[in-house]
C-alpha atoms as a PDB file:
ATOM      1  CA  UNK A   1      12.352  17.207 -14.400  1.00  0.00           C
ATOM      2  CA  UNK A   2       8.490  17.367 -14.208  1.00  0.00           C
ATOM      3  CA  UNK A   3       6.523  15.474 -11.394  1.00  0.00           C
ATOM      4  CA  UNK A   4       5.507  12.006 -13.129  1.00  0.00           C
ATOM      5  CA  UNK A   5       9.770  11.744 -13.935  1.00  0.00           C
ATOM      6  CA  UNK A   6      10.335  12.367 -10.722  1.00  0.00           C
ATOM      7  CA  UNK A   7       7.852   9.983  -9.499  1.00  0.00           C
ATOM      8  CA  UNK A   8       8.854   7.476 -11.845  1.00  0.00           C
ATOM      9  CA  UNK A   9      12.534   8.044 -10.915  1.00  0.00           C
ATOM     10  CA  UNK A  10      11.894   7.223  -7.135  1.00  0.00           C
ATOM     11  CA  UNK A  11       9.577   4.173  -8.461  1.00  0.00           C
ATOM     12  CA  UNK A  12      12.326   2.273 -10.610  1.00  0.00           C
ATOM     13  CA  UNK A  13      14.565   2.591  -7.943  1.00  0.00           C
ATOM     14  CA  UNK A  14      12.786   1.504  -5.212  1.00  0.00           C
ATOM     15  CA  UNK A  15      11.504  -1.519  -7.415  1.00  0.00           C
ATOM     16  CA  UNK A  16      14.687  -2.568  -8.393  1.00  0.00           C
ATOM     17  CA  UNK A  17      15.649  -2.424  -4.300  1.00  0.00           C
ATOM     18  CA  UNK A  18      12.816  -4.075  -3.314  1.00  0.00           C
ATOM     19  CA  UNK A  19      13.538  -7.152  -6.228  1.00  0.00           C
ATOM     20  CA  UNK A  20      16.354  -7.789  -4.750  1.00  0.00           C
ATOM     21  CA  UNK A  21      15.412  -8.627  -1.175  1.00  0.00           C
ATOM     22  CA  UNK A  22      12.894 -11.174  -2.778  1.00  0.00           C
ATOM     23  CA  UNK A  23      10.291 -10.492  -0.196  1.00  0.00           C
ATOM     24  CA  UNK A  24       6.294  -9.882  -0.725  1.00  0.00           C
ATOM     25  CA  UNK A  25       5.715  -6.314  -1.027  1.00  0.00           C
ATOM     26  CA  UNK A  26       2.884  -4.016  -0.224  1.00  0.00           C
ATOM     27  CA  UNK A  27       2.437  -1.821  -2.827  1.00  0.00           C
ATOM     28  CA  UNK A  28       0.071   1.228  -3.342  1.00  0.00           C
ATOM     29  CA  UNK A  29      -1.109   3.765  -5.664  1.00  0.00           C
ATOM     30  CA  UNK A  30      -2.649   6.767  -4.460  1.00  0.00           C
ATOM     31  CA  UNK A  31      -5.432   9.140  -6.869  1.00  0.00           C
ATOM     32  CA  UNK A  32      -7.468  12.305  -6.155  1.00  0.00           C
ATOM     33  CA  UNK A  33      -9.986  10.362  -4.566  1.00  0.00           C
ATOM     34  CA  UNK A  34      -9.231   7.026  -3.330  1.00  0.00           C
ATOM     35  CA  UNK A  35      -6.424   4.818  -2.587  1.00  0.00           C
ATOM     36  CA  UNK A  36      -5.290   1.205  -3.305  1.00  0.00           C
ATOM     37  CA  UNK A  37      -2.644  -1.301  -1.842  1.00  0.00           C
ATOM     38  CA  UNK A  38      -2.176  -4.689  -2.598  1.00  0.00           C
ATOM     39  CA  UNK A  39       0.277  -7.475  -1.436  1.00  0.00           C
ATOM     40  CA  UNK A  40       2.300  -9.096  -3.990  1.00  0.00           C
ATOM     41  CA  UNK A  41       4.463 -12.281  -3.976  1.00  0.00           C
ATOM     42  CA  UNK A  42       8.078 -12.078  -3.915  1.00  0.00           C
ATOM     43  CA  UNK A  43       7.993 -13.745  -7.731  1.00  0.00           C
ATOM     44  CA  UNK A  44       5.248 -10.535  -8.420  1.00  0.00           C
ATOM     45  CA  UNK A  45       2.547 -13.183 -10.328  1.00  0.00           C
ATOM     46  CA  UNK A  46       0.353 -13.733  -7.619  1.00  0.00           C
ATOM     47  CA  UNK A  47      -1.577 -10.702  -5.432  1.00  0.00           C
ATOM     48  CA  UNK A  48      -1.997 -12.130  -1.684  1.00  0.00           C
ATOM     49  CA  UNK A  49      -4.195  -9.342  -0.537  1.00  0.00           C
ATOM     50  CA  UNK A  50      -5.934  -6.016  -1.662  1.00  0.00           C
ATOM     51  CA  UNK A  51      -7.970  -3.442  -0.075  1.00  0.00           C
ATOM     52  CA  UNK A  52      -8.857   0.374  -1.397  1.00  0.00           C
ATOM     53  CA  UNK A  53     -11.751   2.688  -0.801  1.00  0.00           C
ATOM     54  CA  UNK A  54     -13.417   1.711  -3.517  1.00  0.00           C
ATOM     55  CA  UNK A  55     -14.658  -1.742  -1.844  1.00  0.00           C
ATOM     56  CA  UNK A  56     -17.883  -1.871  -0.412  1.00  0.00           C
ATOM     57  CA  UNK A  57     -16.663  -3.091   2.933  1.00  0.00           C
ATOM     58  CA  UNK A  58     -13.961  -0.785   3.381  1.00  0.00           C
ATOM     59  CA  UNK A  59     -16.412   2.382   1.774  1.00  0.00           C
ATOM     60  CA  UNK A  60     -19.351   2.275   3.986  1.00  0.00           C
ATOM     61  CA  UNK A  61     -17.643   2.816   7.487  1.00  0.00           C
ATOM     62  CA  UNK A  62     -15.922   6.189   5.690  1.00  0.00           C
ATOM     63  CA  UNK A  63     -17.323   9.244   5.329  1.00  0.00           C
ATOM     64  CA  UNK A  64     -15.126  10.621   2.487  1.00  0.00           C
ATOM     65  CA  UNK A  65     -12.550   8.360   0.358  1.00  0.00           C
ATOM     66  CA  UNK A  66      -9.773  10.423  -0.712  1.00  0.00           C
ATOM     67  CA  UNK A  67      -8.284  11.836   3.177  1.00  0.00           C
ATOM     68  CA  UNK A  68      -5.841  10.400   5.792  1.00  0.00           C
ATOM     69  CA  UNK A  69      -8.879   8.633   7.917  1.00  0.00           C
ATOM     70  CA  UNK A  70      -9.606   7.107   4.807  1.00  0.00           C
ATOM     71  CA  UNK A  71      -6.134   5.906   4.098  1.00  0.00           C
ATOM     72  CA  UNK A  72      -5.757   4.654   7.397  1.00  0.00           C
ATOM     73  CA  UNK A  73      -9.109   2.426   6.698  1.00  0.00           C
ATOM     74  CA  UNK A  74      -7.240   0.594   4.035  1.00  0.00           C
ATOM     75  CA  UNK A  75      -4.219   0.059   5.606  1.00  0.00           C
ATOM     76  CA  UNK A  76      -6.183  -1.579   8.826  1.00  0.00           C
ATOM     77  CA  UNK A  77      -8.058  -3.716   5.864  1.00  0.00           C
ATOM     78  CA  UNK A  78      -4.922  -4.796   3.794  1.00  0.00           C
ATOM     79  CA  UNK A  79      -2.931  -5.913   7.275  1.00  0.00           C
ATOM     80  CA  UNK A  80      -5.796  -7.912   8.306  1.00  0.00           C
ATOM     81  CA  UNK A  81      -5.977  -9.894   5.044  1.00  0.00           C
ATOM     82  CA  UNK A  82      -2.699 -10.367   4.958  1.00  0.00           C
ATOM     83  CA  UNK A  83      -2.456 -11.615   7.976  1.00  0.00           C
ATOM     84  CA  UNK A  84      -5.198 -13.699   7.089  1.00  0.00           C
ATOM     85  CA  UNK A  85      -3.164 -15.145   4.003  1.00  0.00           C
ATOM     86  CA  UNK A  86      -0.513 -15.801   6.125  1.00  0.00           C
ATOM     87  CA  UNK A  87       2.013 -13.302   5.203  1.00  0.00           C
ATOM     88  CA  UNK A  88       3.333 -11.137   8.164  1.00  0.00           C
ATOM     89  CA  UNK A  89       6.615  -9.406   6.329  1.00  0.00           C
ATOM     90  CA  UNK A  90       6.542  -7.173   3.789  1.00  0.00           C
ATOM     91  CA  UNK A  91       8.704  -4.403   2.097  1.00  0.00           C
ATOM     92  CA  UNK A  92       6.441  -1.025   1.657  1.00  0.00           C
ATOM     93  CA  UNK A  93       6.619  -0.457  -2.570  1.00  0.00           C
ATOM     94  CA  UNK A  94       4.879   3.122  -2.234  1.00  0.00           C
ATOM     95  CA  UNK A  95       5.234   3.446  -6.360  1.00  0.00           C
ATOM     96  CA  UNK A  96       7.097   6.402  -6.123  1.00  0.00           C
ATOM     97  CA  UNK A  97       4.773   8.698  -3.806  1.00  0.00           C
ATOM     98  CA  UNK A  98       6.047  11.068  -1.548  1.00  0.00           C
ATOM     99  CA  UNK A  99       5.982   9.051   2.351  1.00  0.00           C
ATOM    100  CA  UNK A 100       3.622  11.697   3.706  1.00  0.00           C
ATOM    101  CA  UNK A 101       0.215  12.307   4.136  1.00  0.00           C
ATOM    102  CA  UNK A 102      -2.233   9.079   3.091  1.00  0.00           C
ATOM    103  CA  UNK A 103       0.922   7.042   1.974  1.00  0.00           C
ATOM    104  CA  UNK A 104       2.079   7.404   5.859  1.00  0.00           C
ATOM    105  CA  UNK A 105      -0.962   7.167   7.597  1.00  0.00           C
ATOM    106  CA  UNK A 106      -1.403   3.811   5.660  1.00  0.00           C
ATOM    107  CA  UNK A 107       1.703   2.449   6.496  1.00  0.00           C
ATOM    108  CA  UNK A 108       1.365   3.296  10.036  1.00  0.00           C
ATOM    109  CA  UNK A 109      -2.130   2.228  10.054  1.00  0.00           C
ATOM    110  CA  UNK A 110      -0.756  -1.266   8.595  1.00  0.00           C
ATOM    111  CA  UNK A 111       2.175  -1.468  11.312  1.00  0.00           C
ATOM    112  CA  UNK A 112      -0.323  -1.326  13.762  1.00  0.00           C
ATOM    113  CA  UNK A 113      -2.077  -3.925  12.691  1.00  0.00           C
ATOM    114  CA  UNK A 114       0.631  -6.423  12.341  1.00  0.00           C
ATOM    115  CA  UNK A 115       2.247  -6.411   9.490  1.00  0.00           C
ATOM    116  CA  UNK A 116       5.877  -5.911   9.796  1.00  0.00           C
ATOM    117  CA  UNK A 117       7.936  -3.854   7.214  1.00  0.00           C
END
C-alpha cells in the first residue's frame, strides 16, 4: 500500500465516522506550503468558516506559510470565525493526515481558542 491509499484509507473511514455523528466538522488539507481548514455543516452543503495561509489576513502576520507557527495561525483564525458563526462543536475531519506536526498544532491552536472537538 503506497502513501495516497493509505491516506485515503484513514480518510473514508474517518468520513464515514464522522457522518454518522451528524455534527459540523472541521476539516483540513495540508500541502508543501500552506494549509487550509474549513467548517462544514453537518448536511456538508454549506461551509460555516474557512481560514488558510493563503489569505491576506492570516499571511501578513507570518513569516513563512508552510511550518507549525503557521499552522497554528490558521487554527486561531478558523476558531474565531467559527465562533463568530455561531458554531462552538465540531468533530476534527483531518482528511486522512497523520495527527502530528501542523495537523496538531492546528487543532490545539483551535482548542484554545474555543472550539470544542
Amino acid at each position: 500500500m503506497n502513501k495516497l491509499a493509505a491516506r485515503n484509507r484513514r480518510r473514508i473511514k474517518t468520513r464515514s465516522h464522522i457522518k454518522r455523528l451528524a455534527v459540523n466538522r472541521l476539516t483540513i488539507h495540508r500541502t508543501s506550503q500552506h494549509i487550509y481548514a474549513q467548517v462544514i455543516s453537518a448536511d456538508g452543503n454549506s461551509t460555516l468558516a474557512s481560514a488558510s495561509t493563503t489569505q491576506a489576513d492570516v499571511k501578513l502576520s507570518l513569516k513563512n506559510t508552510s511550518n507549525v507557527e503557521a499552522a497554528k495561525a490558521v487554527g486561531k483564525h478558523i476558531a474565531e470565525k467559527a465562533i463568530a458563526a455561531g458554531v462552538t462543536e465540531v468533530a476534527f475531519d483531518r482528511s486522512g493526515f497523520k495527527y502530528h506536526g501542523r495537523v496538531k498544532a492546528l487543532a490545539d491552536a483551535a482548542r484554545e481558542s474555543g472550539l470544542q472537538f
